[in-house]
Protein backbone atom coordinates (compact mmCIF):
# COMPACT_ATOMS: atom_id res chain seq x y z
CA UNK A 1 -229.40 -193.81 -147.83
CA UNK A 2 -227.56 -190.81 -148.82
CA UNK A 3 -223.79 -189.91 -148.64
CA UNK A 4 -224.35 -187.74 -146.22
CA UNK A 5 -226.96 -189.98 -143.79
CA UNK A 6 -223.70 -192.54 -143.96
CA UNK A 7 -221.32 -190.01 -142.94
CA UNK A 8 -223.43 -189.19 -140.02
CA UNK A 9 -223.76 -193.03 -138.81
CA UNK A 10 -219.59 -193.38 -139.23
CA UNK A 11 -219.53 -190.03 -136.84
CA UNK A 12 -221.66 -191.44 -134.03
CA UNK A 13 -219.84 -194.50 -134.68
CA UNK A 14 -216.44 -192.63 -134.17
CA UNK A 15 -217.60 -191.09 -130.89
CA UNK A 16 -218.75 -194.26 -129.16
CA UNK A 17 -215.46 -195.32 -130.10
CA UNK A 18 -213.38 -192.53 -128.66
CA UNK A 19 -215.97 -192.44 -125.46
CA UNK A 20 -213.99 -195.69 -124.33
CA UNK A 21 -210.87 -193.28 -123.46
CA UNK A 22 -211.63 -192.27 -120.30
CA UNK A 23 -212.07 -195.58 -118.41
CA UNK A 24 -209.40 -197.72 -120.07
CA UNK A 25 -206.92 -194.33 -119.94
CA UNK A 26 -207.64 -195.04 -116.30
CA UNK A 27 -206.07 -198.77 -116.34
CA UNK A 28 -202.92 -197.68 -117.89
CA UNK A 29 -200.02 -196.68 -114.99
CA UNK A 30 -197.94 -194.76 -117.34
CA UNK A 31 -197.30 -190.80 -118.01
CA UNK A 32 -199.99 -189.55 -119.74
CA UNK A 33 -198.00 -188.09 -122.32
CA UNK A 34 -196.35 -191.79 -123.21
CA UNK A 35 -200.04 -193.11 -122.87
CA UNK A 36 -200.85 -190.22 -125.62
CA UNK A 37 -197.96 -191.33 -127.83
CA UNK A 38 -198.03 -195.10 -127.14
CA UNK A 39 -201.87 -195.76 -128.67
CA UNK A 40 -200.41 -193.23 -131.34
CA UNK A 41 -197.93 -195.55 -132.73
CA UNK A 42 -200.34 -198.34 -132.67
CA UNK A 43 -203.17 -196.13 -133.94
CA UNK A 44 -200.45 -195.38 -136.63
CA UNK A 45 -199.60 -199.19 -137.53
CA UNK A 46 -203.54 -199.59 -138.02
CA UNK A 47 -204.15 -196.85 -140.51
CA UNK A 48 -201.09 -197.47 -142.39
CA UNK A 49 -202.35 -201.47 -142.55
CA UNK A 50 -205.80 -199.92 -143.83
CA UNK A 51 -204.35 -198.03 -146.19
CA UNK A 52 -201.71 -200.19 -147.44
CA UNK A 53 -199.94 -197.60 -150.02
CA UNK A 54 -200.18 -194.30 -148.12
CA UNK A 55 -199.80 -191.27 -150.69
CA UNK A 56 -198.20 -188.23 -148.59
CA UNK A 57 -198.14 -185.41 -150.80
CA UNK A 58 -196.30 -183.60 -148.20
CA UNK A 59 -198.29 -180.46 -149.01
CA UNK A 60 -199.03 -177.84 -146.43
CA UNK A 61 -202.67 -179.06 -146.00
CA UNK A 62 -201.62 -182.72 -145.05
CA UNK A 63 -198.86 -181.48 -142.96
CA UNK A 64 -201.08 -178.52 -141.25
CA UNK A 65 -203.54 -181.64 -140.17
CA UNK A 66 -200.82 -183.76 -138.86
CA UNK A 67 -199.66 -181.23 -136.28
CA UNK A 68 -203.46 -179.86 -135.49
CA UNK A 69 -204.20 -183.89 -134.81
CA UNK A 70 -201.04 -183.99 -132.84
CA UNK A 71 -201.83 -181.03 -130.74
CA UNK A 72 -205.14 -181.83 -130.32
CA UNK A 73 -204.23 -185.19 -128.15
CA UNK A 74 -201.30 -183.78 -126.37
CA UNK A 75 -202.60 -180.43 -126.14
CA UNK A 76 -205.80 -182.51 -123.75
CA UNK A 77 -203.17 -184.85 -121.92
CA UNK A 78 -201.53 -181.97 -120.94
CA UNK A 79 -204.89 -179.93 -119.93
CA UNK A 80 -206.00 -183.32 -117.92
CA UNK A 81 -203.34 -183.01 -115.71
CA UNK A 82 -203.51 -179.34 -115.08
CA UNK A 83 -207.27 -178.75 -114.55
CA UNK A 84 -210.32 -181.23 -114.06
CA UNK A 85 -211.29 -183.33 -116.41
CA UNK A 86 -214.34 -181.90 -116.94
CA UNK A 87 -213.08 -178.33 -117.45
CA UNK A 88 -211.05 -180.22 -120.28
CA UNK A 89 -213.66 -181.54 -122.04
CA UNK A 90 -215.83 -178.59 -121.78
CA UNK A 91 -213.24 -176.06 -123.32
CA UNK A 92 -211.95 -178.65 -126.15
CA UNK A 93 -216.01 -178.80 -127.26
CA UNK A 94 -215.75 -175.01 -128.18
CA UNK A 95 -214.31 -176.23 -131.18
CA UNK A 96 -217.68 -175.97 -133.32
CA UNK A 97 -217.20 -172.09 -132.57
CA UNK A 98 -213.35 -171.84 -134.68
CA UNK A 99 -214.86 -173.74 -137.28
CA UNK A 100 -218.28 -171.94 -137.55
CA UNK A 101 -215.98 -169.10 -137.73
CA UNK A 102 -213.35 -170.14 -140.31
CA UNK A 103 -215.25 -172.58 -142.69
CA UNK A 104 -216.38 -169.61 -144.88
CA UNK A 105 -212.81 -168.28 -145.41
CA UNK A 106 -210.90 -171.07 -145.70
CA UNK A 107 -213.66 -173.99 -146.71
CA UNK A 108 -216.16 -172.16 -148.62
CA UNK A 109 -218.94 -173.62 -146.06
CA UNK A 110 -221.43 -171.05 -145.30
CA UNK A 111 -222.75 -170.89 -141.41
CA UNK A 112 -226.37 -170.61 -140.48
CA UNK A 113 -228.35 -169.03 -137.71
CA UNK A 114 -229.39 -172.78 -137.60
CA UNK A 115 -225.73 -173.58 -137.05
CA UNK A 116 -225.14 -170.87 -134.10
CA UNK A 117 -228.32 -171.58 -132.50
CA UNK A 118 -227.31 -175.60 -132.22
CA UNK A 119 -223.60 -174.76 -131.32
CA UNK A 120 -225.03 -171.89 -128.02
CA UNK A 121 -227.11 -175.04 -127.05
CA UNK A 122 -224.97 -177.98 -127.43
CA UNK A 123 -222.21 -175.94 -125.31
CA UNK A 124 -225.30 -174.99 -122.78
CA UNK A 125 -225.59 -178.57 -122.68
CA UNK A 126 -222.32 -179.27 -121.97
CA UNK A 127 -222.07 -176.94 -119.38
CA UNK A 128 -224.58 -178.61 -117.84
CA UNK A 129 -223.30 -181.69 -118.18
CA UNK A 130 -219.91 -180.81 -116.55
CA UNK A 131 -222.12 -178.35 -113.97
CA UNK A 132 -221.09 -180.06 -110.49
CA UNK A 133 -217.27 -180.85 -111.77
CA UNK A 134 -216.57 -177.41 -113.31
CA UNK A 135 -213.88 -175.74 -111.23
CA UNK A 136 -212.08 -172.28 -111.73
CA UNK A 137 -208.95 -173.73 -110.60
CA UNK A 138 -206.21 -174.93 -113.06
CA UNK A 139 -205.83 -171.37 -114.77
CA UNK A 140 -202.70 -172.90 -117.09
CA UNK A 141 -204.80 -175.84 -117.71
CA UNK A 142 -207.64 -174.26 -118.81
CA UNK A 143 -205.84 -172.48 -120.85
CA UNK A 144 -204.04 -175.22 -122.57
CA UNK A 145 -207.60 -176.91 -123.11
CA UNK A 146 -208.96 -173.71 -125.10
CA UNK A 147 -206.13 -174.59 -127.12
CA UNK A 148 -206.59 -178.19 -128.12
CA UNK A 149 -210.08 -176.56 -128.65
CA UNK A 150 -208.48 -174.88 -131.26
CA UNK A 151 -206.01 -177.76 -132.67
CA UNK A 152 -209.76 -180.14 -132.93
CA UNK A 153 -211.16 -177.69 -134.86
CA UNK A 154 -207.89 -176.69 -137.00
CA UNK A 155 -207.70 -180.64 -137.39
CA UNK A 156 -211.81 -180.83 -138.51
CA UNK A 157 -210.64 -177.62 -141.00
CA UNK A 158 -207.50 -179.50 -142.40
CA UNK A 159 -209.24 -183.22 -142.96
CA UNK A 160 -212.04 -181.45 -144.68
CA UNK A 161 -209.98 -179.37 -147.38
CA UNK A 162 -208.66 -182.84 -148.47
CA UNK A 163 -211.57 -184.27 -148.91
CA UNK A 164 -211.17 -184.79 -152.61
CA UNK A 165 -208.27 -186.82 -151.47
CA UNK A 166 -207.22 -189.33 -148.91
CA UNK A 167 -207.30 -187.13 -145.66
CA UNK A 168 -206.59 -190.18 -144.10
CA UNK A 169 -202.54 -190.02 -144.23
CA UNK A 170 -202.52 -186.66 -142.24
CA UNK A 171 -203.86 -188.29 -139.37
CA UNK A 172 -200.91 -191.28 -140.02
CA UNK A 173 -198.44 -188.25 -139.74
CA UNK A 174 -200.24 -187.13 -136.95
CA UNK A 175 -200.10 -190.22 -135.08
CA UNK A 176 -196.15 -190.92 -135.95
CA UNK A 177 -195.53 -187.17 -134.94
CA UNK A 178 -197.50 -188.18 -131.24
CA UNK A 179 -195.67 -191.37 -130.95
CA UNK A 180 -192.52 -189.42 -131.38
CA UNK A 181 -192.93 -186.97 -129.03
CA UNK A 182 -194.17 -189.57 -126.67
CA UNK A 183 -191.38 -191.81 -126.97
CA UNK A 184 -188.97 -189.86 -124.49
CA UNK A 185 -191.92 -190.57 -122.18
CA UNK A 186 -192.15 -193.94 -123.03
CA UNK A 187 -188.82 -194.82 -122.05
CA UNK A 188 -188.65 -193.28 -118.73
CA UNK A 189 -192.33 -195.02 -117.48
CA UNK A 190 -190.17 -198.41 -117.89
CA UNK A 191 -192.47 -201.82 -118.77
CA UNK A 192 -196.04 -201.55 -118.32
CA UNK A 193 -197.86 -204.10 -116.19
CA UNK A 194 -199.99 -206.85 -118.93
CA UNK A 195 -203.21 -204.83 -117.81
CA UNK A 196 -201.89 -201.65 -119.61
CA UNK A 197 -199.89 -203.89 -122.41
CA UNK A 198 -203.90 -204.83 -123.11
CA UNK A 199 -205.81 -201.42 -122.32
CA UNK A 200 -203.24 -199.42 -124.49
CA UNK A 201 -203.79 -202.16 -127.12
CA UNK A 202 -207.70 -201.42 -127.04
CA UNK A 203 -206.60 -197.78 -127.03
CA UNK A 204 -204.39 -197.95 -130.14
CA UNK A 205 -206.87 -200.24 -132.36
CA UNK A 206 -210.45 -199.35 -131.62
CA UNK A 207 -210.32 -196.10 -129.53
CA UNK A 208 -208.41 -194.30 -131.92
CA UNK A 209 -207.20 -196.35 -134.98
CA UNK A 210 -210.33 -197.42 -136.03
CA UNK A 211 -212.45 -194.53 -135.23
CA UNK A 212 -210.26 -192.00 -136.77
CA UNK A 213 -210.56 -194.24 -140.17
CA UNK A 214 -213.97 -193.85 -139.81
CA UNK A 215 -213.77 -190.13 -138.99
CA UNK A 216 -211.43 -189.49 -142.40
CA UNK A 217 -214.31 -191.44 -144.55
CA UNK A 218 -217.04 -188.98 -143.38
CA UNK A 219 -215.41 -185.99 -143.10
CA UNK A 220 -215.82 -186.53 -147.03
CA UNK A 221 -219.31 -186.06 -147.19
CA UNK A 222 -220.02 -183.60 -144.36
CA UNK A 223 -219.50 -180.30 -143.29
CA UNK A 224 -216.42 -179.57 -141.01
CA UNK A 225 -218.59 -177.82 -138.50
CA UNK A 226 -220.50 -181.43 -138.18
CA UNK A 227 -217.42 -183.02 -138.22
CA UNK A 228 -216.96 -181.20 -134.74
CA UNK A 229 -220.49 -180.79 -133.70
CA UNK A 230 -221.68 -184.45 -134.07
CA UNK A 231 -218.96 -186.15 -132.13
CA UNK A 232 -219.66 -184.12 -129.13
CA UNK A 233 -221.91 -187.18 -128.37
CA UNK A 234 -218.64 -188.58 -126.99
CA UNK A 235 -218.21 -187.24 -123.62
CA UNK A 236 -221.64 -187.39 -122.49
CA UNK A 237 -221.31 -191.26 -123.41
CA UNK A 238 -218.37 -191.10 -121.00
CA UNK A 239 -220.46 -191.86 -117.61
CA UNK A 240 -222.52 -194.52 -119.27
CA UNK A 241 -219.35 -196.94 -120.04
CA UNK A 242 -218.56 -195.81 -116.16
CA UNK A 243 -222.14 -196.52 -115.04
CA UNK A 244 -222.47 -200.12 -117.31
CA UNK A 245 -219.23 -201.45 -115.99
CA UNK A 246 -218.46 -199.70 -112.37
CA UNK A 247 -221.83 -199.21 -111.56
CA UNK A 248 -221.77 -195.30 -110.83
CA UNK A 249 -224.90 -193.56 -110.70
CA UNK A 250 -225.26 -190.50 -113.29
CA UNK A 251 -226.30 -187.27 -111.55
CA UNK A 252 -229.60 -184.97 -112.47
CA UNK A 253 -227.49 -182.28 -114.07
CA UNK A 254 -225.47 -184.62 -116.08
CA UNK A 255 -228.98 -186.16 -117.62
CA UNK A 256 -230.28 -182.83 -118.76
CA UNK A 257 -227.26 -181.44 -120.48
CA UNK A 258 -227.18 -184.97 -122.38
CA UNK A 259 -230.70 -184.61 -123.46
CA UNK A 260 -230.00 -180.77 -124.36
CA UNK A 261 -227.03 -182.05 -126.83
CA UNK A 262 -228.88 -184.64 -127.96
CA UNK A 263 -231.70 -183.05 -129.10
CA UNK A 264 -230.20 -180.18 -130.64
CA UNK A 265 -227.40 -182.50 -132.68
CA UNK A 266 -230.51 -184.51 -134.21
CA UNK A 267 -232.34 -180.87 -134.27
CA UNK A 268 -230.16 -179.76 -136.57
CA UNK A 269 -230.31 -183.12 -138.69
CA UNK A 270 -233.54 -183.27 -139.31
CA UNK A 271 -233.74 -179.28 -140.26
CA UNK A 272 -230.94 -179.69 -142.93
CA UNK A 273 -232.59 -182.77 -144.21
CA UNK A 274 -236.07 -181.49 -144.43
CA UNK A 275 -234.32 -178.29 -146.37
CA UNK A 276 -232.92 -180.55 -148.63
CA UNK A 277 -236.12 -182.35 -150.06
């Protein structure tokens, strides 16, 4: 199996991981912003442990991807509470557009029509997905999600031009930087209940310690626009944790624009590996 083929299995890896967000988010009774910063600090104790000897260079690059990671999870805290979920999730997932539009100038990484033709369908997908939860309400909050958009894909950018190093202690400064700012928050939510003590736990270790480990191993071997394109698998996994463990039915809509995104992520695959042999 090639570097690459690996890189791909970590990434689908990482988003089943991070799909687990939404429903245990849902069992902690804290601000969001302290639940943000909270999983941080444990998602920070885990790399660190993985590591052992972090090496921070403290260059511009390391510290660039430690702010884009910590925008990217306050920046969608923030847009959760302002607009609907959904119109979240959608406007975060335009991140394959930044990077399809900044890996040539800043990574080198040419952009196909292959590449725009699976980015307009994955994000027709989406929209589909998100179809009966859209809502044009939440102007601020929309807003704010464009822009963790942007931080996801500045992160994706960042990870990728270290990938002759250890991009891996970026997203340690990323995660101290969130549990920092959450902190404040922290405080003033006062003792969580032992349910949250346990879902934040599950948060911190395997829904965004662990994944993000695996997400700084293949971001070494893959393009930064896959990086982004390939975990959009995570949202649309969203309802299926929600329909295995609460029983709620998934929608018509919902089932297309997962089969769009599905088809058009492994599209893509098979295309660049055929072109390669």
């Amino acid at each position: 199996m090639s570097s690459k083929s690996k890189a791909i299995i970590l990434l689908i890896c990482t988003a089943i991981l991070w799909s687990q967000g939404g429903f245990l988010i849902k069992l902690i009774h804290w601000h969001p912003v302290a639940i943000a910063g909270g999983r941080s600090i444990i998602a920070a104790l885990i790399m660190w442990a993985y590591v052992k000897k972090p090496k921070f260079t403290w260059s511009y690059i390391q510290i660039m991807g430690a702010v884009a990671y910590a925008l990217t999870v306050i920046l969608f805290v923030i847009a959760n509470t302002l607009t609907t979920a959904a119109n979240t999730i959608l406007l975060q997932y335009t991140g394959p557009i930044y990077v399809a539009l900044f890996s040539y100038w800043f990574l080198k990484e040419k952009i196909t029509a292959i590449d725009w033709i699976s980015i307009l369908t994955v994000i027709l997908g989406m929209t589909l997905f998100f179809i009966e939860k859209l809502s044009p309400d939440g102007i601020l909050g929309n807003f704010i999600a464009i822009l963790a958009g942007i931080a996801f894909a500045g992160l994706a950018l960042c990870l990728r031009k270290q990938k002759d190093g250890s991009p891996l202690e970026s997203l340690i400064l990323g995660n101290i930087l969130t549990g920092i700012i959450g902190l404040p928050f922290i405080i003033d939510s006062g003792i969580p209940s032992q349910q949250s003590i346990i879902a934040l736990l599950v948060l911190g270790i395997f829904q965004l310690g662990l994944p993000y480990i695996l997400y700084s191993k293949a971001i070494k071997h893959i393009s930064a626009l896959d990086a982004v394109l390939i975990p959009v698998l995570e949202p649309i996994l969203n309802p299926l944790w929600v329909f295995l463990l609460l029983g709620e039915s998934i929608g018509m809509w919902p089932m297309i624009g997962g089969a769009i995104i599905i088809v058009a992520i492994t599209t893509r695959s098979i295309l660049y590996k055929t072109k390669t042999h």
